[in-house]
C-alpha atoms as a PDB file:
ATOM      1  CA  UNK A   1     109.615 139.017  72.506  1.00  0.00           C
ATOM      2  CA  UNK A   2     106.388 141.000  70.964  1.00  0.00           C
ATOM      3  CA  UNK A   3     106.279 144.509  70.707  1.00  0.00           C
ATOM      4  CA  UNK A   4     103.267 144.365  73.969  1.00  0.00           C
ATOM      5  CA  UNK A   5     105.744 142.904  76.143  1.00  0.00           C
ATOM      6  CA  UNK A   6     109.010 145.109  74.759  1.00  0.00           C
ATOM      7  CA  UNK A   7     106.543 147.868  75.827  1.00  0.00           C
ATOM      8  CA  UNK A   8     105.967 146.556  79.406  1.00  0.00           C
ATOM      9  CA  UNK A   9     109.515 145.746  80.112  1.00  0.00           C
ATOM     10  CA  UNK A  10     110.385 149.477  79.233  1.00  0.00           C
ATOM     11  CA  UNK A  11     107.652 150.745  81.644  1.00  0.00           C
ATOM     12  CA  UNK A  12     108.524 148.417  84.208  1.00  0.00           C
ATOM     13  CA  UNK A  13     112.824 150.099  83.654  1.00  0.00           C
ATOM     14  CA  UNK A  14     111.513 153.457  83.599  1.00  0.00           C
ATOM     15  CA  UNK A  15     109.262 153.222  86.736  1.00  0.00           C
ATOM     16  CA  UNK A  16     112.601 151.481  88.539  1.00  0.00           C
ATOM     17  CA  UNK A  17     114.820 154.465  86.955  1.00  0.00           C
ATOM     18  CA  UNK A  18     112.184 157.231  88.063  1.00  0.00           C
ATOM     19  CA  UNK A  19     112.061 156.183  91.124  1.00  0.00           C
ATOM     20  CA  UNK A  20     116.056 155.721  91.599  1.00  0.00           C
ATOM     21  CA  UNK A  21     116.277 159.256  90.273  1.00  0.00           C
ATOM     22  CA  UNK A  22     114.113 161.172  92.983  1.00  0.00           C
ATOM     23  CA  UNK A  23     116.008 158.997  95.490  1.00  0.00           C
ATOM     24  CA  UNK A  24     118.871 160.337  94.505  1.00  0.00           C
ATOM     25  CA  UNK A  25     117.401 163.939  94.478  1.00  0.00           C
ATOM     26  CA  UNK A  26     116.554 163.200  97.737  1.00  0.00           C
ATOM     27  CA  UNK A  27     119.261 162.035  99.399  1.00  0.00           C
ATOM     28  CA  UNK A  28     121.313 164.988 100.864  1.00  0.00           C
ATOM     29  CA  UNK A  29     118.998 165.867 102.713  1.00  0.00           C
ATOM     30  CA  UNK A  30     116.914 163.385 104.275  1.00  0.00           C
ATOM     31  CA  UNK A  31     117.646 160.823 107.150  1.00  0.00           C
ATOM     32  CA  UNK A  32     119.515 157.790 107.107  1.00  0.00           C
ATOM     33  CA  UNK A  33     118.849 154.648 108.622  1.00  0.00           C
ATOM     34  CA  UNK A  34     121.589 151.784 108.703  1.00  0.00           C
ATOM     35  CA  UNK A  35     123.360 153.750 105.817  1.00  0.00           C
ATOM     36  CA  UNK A  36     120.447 154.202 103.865  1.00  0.00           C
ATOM     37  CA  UNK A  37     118.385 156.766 102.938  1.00  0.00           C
ATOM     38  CA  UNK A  38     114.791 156.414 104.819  1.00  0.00           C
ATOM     39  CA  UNK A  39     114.088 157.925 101.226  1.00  0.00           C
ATOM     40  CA  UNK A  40     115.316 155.391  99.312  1.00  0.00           C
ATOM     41  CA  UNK A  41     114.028 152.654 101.622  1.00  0.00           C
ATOM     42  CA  UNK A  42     110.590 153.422 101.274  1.00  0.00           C
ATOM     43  CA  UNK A  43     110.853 153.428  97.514  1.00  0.00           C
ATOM     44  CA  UNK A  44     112.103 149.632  98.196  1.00  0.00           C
ATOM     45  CA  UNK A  45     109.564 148.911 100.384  1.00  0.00           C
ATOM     46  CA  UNK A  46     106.811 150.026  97.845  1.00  0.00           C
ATOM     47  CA  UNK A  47     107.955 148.327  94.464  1.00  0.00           C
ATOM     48  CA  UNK A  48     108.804 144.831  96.545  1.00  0.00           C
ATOM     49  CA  UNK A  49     105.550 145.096  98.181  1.00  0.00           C
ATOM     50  CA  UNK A  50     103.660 145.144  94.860  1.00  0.00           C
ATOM     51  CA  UNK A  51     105.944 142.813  93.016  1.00  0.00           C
ATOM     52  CA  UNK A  52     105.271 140.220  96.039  1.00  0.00           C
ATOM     53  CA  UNK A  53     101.248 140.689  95.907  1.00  0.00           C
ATOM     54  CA  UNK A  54     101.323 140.407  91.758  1.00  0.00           C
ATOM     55  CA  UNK A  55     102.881 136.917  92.032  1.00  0.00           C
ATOM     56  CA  UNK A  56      99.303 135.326  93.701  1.00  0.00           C
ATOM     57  CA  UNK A  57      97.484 137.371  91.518  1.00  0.00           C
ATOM     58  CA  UNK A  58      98.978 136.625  88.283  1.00  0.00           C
ATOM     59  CA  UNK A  59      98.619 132.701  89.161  1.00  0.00           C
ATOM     60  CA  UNK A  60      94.825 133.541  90.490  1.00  0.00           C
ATOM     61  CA  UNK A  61      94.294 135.743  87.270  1.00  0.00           C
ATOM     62  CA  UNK A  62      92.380 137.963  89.774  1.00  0.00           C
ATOM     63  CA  UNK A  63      92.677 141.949  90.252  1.00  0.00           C
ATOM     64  CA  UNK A  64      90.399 141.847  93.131  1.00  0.00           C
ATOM     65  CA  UNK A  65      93.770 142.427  95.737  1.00  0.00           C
ATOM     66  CA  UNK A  66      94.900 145.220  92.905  1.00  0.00           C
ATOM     67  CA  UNK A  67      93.642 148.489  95.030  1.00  0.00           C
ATOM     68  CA  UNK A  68      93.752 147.051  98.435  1.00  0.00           C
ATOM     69  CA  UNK A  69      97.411 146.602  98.104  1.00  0.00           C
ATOM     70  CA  UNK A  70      97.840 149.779  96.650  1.00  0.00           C
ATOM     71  CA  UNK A  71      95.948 150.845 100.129  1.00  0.00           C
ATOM     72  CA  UNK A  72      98.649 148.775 102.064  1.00  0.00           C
ATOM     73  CA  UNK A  73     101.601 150.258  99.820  1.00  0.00           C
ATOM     74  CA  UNK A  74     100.874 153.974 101.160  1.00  0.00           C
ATOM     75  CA  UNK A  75     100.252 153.075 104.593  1.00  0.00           C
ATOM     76  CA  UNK A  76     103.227 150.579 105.012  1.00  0.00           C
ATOM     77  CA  UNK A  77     105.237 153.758 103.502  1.00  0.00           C
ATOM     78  CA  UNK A  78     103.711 156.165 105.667  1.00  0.00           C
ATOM     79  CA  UNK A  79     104.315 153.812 108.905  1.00  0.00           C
ATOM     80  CA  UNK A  80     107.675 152.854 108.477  1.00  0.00           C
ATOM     81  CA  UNK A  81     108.506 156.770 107.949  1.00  0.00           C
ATOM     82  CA  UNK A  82     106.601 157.543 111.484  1.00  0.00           C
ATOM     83  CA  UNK A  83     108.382 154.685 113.134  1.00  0.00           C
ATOM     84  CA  UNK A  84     111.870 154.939 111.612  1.00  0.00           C
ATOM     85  CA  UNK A  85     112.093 158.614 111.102  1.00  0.00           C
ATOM     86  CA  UNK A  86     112.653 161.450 113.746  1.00  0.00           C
ATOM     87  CA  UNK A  87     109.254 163.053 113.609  1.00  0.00           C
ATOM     88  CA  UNK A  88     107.380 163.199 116.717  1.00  0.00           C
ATOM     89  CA  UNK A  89     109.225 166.139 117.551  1.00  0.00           C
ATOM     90  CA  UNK A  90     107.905 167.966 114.021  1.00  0.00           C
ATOM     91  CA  UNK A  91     104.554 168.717 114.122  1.00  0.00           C
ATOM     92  CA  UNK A  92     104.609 168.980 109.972  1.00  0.00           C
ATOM     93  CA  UNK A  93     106.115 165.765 109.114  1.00  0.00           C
ATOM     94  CA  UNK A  94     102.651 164.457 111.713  1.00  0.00           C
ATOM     95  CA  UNK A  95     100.256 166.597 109.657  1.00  0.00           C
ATOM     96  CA  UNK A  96     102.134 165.089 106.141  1.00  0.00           C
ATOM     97  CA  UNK A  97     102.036 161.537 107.629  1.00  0.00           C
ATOM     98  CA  UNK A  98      97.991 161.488 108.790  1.00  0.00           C
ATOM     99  CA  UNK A  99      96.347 163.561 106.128  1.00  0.00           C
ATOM    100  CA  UNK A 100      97.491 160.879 103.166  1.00  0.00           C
ATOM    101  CA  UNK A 101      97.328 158.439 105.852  1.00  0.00           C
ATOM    102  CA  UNK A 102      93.088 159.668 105.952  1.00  0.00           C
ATOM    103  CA  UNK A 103      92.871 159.683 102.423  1.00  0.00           C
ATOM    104  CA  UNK A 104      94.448 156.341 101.958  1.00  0.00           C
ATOM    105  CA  UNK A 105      91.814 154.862 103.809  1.00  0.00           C
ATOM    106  CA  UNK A 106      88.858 156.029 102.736  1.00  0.00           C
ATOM    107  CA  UNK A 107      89.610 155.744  99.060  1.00  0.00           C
ATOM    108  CA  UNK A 108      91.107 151.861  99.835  1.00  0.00           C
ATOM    109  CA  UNK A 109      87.790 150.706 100.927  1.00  0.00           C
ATOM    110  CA  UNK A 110      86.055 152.727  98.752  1.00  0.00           C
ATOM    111  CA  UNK A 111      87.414 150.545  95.783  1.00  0.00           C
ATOM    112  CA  UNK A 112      88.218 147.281  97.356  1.00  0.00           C
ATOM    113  CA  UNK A 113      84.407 147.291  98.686  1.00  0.00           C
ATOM    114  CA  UNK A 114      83.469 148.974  95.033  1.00  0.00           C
ATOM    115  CA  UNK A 115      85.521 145.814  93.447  1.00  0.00           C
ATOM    116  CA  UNK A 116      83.506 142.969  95.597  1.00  0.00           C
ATOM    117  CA  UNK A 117      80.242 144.408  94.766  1.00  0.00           C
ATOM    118  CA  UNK A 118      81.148 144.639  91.322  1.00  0.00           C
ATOM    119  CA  UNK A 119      82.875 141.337  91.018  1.00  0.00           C
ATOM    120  CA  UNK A 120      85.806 142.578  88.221  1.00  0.00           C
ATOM    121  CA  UNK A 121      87.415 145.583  87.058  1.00  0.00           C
ATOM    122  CA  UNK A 122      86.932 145.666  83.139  1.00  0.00           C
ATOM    123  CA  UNK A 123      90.446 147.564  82.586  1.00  0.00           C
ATOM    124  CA  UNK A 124      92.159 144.519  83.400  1.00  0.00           C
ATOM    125  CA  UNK A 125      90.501 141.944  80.721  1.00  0.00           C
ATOM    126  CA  UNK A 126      92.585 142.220  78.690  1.00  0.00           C
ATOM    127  CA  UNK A 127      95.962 142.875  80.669  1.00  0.00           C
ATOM    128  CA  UNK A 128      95.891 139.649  83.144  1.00  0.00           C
ATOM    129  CA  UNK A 129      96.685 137.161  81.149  1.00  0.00           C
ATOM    130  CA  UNK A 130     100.208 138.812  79.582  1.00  0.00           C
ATOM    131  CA  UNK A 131     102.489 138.265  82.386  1.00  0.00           C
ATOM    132  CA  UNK A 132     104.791 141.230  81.706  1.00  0.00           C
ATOM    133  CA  UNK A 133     102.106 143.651  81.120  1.00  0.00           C
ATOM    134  CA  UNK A 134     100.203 142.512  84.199  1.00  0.00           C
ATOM    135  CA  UNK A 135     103.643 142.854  86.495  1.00  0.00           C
ATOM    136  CA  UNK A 136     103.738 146.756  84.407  1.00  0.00           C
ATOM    137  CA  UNK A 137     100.350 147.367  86.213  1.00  0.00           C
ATOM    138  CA  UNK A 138     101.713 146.433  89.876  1.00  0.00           C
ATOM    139  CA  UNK A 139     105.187 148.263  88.865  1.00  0.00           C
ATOM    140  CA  UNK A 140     103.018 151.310  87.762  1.00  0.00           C
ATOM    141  CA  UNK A 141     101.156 151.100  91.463  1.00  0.00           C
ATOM    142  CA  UNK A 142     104.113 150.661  93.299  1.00  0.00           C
ATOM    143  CA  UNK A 143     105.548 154.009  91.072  1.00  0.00           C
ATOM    144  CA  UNK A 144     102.168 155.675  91.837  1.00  0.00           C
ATOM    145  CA  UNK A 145     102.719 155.462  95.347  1.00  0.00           C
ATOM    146  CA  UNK A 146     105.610 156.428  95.783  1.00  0.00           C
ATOM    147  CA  UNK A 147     105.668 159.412  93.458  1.00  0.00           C
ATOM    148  CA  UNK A 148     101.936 160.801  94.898  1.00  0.00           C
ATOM    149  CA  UNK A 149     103.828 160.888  98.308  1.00  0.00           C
ATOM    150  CA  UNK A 150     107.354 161.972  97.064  1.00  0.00           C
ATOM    151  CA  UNK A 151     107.041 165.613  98.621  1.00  0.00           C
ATOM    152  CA  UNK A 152     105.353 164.550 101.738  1.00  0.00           C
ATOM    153  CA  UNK A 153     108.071 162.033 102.374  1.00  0.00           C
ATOM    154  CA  UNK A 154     111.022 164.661 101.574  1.00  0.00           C
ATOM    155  CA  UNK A 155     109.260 166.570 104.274  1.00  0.00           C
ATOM    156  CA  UNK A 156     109.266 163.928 106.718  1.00  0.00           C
ATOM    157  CA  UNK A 157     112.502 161.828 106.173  1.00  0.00           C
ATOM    158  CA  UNK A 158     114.170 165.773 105.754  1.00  0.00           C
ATOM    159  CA  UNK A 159     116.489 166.561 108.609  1.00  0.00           C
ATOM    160  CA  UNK A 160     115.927 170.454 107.705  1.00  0.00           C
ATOM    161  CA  UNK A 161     112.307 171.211 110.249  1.00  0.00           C
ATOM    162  CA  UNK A 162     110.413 174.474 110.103  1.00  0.00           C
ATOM    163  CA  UNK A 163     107.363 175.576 112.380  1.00  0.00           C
ATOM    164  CA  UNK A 164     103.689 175.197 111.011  1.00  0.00           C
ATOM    165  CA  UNK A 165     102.771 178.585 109.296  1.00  0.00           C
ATOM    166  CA  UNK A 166     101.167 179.844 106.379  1.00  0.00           C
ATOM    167  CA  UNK A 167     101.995 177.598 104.267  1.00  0.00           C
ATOM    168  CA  UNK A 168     100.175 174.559 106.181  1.00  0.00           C
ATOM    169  CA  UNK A 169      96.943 176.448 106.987  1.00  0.00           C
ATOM    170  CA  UNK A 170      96.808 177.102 103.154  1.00  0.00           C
ATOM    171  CA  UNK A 171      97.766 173.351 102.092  1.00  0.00           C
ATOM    172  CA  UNK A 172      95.493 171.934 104.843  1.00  0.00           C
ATOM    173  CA  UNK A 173      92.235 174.026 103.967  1.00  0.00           C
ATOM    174  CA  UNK A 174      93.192 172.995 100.460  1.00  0.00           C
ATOM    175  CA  UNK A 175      93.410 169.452 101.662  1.00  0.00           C
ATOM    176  CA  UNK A 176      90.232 169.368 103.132  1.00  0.00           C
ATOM    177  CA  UNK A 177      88.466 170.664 100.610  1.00  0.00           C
ATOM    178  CA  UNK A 178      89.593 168.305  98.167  1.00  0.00           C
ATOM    179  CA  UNK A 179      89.032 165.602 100.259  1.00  0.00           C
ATOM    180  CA  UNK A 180      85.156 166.558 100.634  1.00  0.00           C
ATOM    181  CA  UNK A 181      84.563 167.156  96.923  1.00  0.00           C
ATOM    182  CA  UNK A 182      86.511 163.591  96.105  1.00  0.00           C
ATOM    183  CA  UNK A 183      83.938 161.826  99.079  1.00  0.00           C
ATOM    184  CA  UNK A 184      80.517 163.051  98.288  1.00  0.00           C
ATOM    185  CA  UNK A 185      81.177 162.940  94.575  1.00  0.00           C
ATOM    186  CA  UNK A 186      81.991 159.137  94.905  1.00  0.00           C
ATOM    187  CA  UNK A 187      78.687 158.691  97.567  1.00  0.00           C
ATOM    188  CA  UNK A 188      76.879 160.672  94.927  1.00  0.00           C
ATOM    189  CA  UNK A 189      77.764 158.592  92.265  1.00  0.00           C
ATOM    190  CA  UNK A 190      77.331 155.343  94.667  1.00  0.00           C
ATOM    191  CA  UNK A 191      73.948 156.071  95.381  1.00  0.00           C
ATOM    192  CA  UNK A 192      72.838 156.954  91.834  1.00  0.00           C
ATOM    193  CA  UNK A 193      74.353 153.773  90.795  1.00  0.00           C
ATOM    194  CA  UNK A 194      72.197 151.514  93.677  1.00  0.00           C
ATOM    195  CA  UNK A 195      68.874 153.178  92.371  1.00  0.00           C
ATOM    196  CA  UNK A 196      67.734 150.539  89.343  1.00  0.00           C
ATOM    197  CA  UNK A 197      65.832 153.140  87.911  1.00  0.00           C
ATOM    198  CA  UNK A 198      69.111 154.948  86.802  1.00  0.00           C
ATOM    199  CA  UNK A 199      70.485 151.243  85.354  1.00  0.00           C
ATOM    200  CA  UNK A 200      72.494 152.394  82.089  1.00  0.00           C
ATOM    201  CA  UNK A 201      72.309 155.867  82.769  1.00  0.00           C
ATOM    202  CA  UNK A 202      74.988 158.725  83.557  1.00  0.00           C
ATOM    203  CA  UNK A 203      75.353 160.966  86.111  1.00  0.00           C
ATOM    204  CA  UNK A 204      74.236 164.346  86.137  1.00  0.00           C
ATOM    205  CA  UNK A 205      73.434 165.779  89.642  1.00  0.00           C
ATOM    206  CA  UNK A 206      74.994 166.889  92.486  1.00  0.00           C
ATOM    207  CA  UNK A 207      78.689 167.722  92.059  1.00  0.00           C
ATOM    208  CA  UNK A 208      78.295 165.805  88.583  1.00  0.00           C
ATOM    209  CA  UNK A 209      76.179 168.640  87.687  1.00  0.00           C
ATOM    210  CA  UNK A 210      79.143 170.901  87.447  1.00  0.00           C
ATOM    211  CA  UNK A 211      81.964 168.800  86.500  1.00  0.00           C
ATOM    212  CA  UNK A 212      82.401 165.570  84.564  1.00  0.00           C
ATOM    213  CA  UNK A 213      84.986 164.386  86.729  1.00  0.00           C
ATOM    214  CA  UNK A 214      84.597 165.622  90.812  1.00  0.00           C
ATOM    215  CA  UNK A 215      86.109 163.620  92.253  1.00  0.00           C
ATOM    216  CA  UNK A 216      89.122 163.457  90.425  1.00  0.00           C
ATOM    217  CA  UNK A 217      89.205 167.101  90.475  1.00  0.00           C
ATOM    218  CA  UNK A 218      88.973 167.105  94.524  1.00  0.00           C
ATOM    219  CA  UNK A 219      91.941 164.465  94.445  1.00  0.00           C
ATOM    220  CA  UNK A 220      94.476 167.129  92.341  1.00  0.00           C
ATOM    221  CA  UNK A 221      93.402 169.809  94.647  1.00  0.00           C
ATOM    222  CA  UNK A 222      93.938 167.597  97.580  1.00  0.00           C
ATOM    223  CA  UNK A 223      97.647 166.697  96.786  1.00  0.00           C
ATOM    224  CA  UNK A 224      98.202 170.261  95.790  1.00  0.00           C
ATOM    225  CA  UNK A 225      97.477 171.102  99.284  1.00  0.00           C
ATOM    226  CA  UNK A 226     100.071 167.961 100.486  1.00  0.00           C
ATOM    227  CA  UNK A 227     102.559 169.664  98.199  1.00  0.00           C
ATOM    228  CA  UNK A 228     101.933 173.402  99.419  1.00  0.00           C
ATOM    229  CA  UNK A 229     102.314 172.137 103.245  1.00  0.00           C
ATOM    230  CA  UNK A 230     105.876 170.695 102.273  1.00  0.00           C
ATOM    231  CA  UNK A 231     106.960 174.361 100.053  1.00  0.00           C
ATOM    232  CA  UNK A 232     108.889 175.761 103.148  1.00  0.00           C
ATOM    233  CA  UNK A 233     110.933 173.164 103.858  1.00  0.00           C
ATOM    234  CA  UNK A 234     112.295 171.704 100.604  1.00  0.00           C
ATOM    235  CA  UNK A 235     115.160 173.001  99.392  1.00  0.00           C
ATOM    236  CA  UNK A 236     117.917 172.252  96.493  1.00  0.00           C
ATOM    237  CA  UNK A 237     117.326 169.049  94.328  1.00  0.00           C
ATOM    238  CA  UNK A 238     114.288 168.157  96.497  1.00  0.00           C
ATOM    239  CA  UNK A 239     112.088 170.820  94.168  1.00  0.00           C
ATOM    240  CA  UNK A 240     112.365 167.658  91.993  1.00  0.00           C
ATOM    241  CA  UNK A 241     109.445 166.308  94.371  1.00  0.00           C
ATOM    242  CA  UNK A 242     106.973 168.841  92.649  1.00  0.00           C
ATOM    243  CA  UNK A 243     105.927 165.820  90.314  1.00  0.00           C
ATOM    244  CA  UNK A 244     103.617 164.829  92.695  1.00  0.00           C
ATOM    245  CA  UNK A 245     100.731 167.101  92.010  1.00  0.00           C
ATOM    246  CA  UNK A 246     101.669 167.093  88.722  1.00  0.00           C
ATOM    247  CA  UNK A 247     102.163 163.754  88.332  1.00  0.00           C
ATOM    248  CA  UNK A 248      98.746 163.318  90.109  1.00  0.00           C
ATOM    249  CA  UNK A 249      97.336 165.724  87.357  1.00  0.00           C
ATOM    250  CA  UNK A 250      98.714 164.030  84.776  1.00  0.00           C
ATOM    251  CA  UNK A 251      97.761 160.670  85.290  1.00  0.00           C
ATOM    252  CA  UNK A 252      94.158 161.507  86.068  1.00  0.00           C
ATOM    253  CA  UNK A 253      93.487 163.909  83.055  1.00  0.00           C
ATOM    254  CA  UNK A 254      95.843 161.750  80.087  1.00  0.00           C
ATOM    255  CA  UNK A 255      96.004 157.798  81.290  1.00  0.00           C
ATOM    256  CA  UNK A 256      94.410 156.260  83.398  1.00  0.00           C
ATOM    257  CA  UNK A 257      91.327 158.044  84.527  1.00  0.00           C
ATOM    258  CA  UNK A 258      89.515 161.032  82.441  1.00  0.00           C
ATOM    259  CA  UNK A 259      91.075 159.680  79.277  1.00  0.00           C
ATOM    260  CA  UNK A 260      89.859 156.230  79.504  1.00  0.00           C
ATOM    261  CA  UNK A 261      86.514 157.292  80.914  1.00  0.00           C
ATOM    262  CA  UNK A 262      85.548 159.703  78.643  1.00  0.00           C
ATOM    263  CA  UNK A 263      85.998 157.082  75.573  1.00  0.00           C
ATOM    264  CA  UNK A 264      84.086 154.996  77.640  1.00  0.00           C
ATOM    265  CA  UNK A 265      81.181 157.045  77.712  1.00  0.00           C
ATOM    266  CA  UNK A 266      81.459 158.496  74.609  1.00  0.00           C
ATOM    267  CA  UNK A 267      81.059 154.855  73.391  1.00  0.00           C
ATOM    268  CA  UNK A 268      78.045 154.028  75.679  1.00  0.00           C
ATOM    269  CA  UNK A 269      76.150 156.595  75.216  1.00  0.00           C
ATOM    270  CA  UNK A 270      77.832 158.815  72.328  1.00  0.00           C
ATOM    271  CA  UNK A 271      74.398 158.707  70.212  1.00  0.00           C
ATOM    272  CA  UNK A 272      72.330 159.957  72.782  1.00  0.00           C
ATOM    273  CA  UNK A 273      71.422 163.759  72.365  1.00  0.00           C
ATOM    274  CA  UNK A 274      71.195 164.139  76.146  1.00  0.00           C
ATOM    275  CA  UNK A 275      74.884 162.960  76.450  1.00  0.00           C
ATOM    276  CA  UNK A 276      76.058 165.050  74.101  1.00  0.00           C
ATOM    277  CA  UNK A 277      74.309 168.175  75.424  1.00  0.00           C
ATOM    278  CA  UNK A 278      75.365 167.395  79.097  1.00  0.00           C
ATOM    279  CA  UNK A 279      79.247 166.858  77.690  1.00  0.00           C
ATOM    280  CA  UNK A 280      78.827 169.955  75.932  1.00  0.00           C
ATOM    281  CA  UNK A 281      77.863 171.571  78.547  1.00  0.00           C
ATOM    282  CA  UNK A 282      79.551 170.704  81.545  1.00  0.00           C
ATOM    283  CA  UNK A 283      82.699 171.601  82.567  1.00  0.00           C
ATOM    284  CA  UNK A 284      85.366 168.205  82.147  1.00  0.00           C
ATOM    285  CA  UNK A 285      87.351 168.960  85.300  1.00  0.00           C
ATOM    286  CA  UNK A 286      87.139 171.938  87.208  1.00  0.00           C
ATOM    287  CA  UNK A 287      83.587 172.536  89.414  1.00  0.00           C
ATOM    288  CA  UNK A 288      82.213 175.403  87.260  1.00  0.00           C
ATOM    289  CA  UNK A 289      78.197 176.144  86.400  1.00  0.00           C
ATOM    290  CA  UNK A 290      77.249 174.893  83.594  1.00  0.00           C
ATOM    291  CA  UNK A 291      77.233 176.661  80.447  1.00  0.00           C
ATOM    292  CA  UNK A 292      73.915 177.574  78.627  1.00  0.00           C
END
């Protein structure tokens, strides 16, 4: 066994473990269902669901189904909690079940119609063909998930309720807003991308004008808002659940998004004095003006 697939096999046990462990965080205070935790059984539901669609794929050597089941992950989580769990009666678990449940969505087809235009995603070249680090990717997904919706689902599988207040006019307004800085920076970026005259350029208008990274940005303020909604209920062990804005910031700003696309660029277009000035310039996360 090489040291690449030693590597993948410990992601793949640590994602497993993680997962196990906020279960278990979890699971004095949520619902049950058949003896289970409805916790715990969406956790299932979201690592066999990935681990299902990788099998095709791996024998296809194709990522092309890679985001749209990562779409079909957080909605077949989100559904089973609204069918199986005692919300209808809680009007917060509803708002925590159809604000991801919008969000989802739009950023599934975003991708999956971003992938079929584009034919391939680059970042998997090199991953496809090693089984074990291939399965790490879908593991990683399924982990993803699971752990961007761990507050929201302690809220809704939680057998505690409290009335809408504060705290949910706060999270929501911070929801929305997110949500509209993470859209029009991706149609932004879209459209500049269509227009051949800006073929093997970057982005520097619009929202892109005053951060590097929008839309990511809008997608950590969006869970943050998910996670402030879910603050007056959680209780105990279940603080354990505040990984998911951080985990959110995390993997945006260190692995798999700013990180990888700002060695990207820096490669592309590194030499250009126009880059360098607008990197220099421009704020890498946060919306801020730029600086003279």
């Amino acid at each position: 066994m090489n040291k690449i697939t030693k590597r993948s096999c410990l992601a793949i046990i640590i994602s497993v473990l993680l997962a196990f462990f906020i279960c278990k965080m979890n699971e004095a205070y949520v619902q049950d269902l058949n003896g289970y935790s409805i916790y715990f059984l969406v956790a299932v539901i979201a690592f066999i669901l990935n681990w299902v669609a990788f099998i095709p794929a791996y024998i296809a050597q194709t990522e092309h189904y890679f985001d749209i089941t990562g779409t079909l992950t957080y909605l077949a989580i989100l559904a089973f909690t609204f069918f199986y769990a005692d919300v209808m009666s809680n009007p917060r678990a509803l708002l925590l079940i159809l604000l991801p449940s919008i969000w989802t969505i739009r950023l599934g087809s975003f991708l999956f119609t971003r992938i079929q235009r584009t034919g391939k995603d680059s970042r998997f070249d090199d991953i496809k063909p090693n089984f074990f680090r291939f399965l790490t990717s879908w593991t990683l997904q399924a982990l993803w998930a699971f752990l961007t919706l761990s507050a929201a689902l302690a809220v809704i599988t939680s057998t505690n309720q409290t009335p809408l207040g504060v705290y949910a006019i706060i999270g929501s307004l911070l929801w929305v807003i997110g949500f509209g800085i993470e859209v029009i920076a991706d149609r932004q970026k879209s459209a500049f991308k269509k227009d051949p005259k800006n073929d093997g350029n970057f982005i520097t208008s619009g929202l892109w004008a005053y951060s590097r990274h929008p839309n990511y940005f809008g997608e950590i303020m969006l869970w943050t808002g998910i996670f402030v909604i879910c603050i007056p209920v959680l209780e105990g062990t279940q603080w354990v659940t505040i990984i998911s804005p951080v985990f959110i910031f995390l993997l945006l700003k260190y692995i798999s998004g700013i990180n990888l696309l700002e060695k990207a660029a820096d490669k592309k277009w590194g030499s250009k004095p126009d880059y360098e000035e607008y990197k220099n310039n421009t704020s890498e996360l946060v919306l801020w003006p730029q600086s003279s």
